[in-house]
C-alpha atoms as a PDB file:
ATOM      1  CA  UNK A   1      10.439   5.942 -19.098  1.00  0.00           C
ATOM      2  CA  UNK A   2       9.189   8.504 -21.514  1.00  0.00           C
ATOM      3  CA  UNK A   3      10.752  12.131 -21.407  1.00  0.00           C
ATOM      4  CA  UNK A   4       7.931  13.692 -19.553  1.00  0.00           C
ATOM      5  CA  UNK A   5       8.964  11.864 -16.721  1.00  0.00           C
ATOM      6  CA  UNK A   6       5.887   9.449 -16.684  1.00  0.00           C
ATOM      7  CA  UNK A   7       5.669   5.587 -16.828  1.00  0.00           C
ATOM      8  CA  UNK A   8       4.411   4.289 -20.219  1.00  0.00           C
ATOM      9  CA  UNK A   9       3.678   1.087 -18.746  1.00  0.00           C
ATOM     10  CA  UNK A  10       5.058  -1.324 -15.866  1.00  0.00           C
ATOM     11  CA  UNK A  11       7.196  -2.552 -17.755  1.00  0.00           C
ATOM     12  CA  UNK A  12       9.257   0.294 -17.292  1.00  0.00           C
ATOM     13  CA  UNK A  13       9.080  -0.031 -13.041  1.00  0.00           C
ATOM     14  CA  UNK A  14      11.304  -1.937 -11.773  1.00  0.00           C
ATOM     15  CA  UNK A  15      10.926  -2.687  -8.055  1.00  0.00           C
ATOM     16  CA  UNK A  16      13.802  -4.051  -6.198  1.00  0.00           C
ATOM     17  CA  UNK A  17      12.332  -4.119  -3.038  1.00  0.00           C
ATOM     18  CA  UNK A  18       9.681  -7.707  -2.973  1.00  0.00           C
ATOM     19  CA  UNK A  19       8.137  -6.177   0.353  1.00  0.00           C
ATOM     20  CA  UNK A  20       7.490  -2.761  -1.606  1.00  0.00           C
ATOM     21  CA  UNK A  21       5.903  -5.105  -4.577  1.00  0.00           C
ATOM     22  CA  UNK A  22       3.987  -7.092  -3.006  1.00  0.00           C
ATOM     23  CA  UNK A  23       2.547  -4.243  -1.237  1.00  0.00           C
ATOM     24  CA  UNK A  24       1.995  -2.312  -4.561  1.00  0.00           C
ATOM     25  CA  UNK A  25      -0.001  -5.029  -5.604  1.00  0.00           C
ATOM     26  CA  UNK A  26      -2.360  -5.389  -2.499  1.00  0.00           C
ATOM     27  CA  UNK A  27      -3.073  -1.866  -2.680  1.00  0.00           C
ATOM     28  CA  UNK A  28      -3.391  -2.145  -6.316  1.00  0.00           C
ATOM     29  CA  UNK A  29      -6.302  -4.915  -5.253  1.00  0.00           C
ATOM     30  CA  UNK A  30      -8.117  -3.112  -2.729  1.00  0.00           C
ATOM     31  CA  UNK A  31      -7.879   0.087  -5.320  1.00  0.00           C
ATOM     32  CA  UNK A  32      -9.831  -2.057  -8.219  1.00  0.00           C
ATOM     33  CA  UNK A  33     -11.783  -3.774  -5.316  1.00  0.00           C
ATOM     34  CA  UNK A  34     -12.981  -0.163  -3.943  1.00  0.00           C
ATOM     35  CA  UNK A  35     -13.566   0.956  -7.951  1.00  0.00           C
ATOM     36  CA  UNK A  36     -16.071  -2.538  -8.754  1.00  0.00           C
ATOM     37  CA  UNK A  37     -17.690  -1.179  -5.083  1.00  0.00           C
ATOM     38  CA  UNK A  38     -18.385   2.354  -6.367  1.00  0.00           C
ATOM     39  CA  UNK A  39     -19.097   1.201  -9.372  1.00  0.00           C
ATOM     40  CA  UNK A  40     -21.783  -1.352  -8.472  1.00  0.00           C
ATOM     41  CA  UNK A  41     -22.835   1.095  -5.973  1.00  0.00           C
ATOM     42  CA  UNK A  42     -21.532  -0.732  -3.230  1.00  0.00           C
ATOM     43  CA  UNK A  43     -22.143   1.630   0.563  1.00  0.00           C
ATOM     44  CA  UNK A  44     -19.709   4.393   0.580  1.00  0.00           C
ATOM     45  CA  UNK A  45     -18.527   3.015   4.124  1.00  0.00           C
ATOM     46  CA  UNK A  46     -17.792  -0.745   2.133  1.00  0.00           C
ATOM     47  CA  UNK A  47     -15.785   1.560  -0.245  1.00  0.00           C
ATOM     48  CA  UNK A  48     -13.647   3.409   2.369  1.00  0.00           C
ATOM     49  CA  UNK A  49     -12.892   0.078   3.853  1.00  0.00           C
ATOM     50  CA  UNK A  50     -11.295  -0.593   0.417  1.00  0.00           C
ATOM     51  CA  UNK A  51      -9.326   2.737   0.201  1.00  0.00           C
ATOM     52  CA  UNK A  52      -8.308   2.754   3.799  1.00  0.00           C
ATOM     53  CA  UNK A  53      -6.719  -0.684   2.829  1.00  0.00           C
ATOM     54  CA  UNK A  54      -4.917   0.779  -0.450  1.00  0.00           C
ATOM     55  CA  UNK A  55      -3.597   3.726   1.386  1.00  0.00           C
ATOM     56  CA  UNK A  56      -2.273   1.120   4.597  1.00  0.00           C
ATOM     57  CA  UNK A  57      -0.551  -0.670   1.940  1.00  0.00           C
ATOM     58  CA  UNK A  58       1.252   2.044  -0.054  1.00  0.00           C
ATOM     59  CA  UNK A  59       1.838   3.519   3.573  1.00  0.00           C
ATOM     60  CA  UNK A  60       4.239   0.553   4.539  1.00  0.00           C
ATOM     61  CA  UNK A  61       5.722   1.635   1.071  1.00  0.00           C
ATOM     62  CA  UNK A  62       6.957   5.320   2.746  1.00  0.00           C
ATOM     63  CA  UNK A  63       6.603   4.165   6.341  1.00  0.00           C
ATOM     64  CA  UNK A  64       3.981   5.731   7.167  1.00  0.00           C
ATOM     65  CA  UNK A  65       1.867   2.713   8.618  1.00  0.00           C
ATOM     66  CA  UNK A  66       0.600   1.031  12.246  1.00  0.00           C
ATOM     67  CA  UNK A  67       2.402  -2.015  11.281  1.00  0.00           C
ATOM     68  CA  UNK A  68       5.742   0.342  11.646  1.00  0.00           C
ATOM     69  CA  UNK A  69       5.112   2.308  14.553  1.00  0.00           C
ATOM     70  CA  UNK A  70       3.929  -0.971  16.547  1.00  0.00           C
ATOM     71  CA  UNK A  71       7.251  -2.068  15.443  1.00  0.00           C
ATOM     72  CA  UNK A  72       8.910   0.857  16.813  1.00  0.00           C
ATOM     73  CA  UNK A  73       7.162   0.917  19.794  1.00  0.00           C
ATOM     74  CA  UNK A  74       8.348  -2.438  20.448  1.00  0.00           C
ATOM     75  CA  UNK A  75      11.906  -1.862  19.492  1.00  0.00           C
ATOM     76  CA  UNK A  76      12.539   0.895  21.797  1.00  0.00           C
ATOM     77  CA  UNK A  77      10.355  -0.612  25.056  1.00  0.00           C
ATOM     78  CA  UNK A  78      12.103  -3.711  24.767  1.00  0.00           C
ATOM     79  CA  UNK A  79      15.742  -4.704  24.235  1.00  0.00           C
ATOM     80  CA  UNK A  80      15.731  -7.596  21.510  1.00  0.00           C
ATOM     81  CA  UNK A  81      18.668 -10.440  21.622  1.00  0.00           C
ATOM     82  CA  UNK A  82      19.588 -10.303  25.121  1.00  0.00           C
END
């Protein structure tokens, strides 16, 4: 990591978490996907799919996502291993 406190390239991340990486990388995906979309002048709506996906993936990162509050939900309706 440089001394400005940025990343000079990934090889200086390290993720220890694999759910965390693998979620980088799909909202790495739908980020690129949604940039070829704008780029090729894709419908704005097409694009926003791709950026709503990006920011749902990066969003089970902080836990900040459906996915967790279903799980929640469920957790605290239902008593699991009884």
């Amino acid at each position: 990591m440089a001394l400005n406190g940025r990343v000079d390239s990934a090889a200086d991340v390290v993720i220890s978490n694999l759910r965390h990486k693998q979620a980088i990388e799909r909202g790495r995906e739908a980020l690129i996907q949604a940039k070829e979309a704008f780029q090729t002048r894709i419908p704005p709506e097409c694009i926003a799919l791709d950026l709503k996906l990006a920011l749902e993936a990066l969003g089970e990162i902080v836990g900040d996502s459906p996915a967790e509050e279903i799980l929640e939900r469920i957790f605290s309706e239902f008593c699991v291993g009884k």
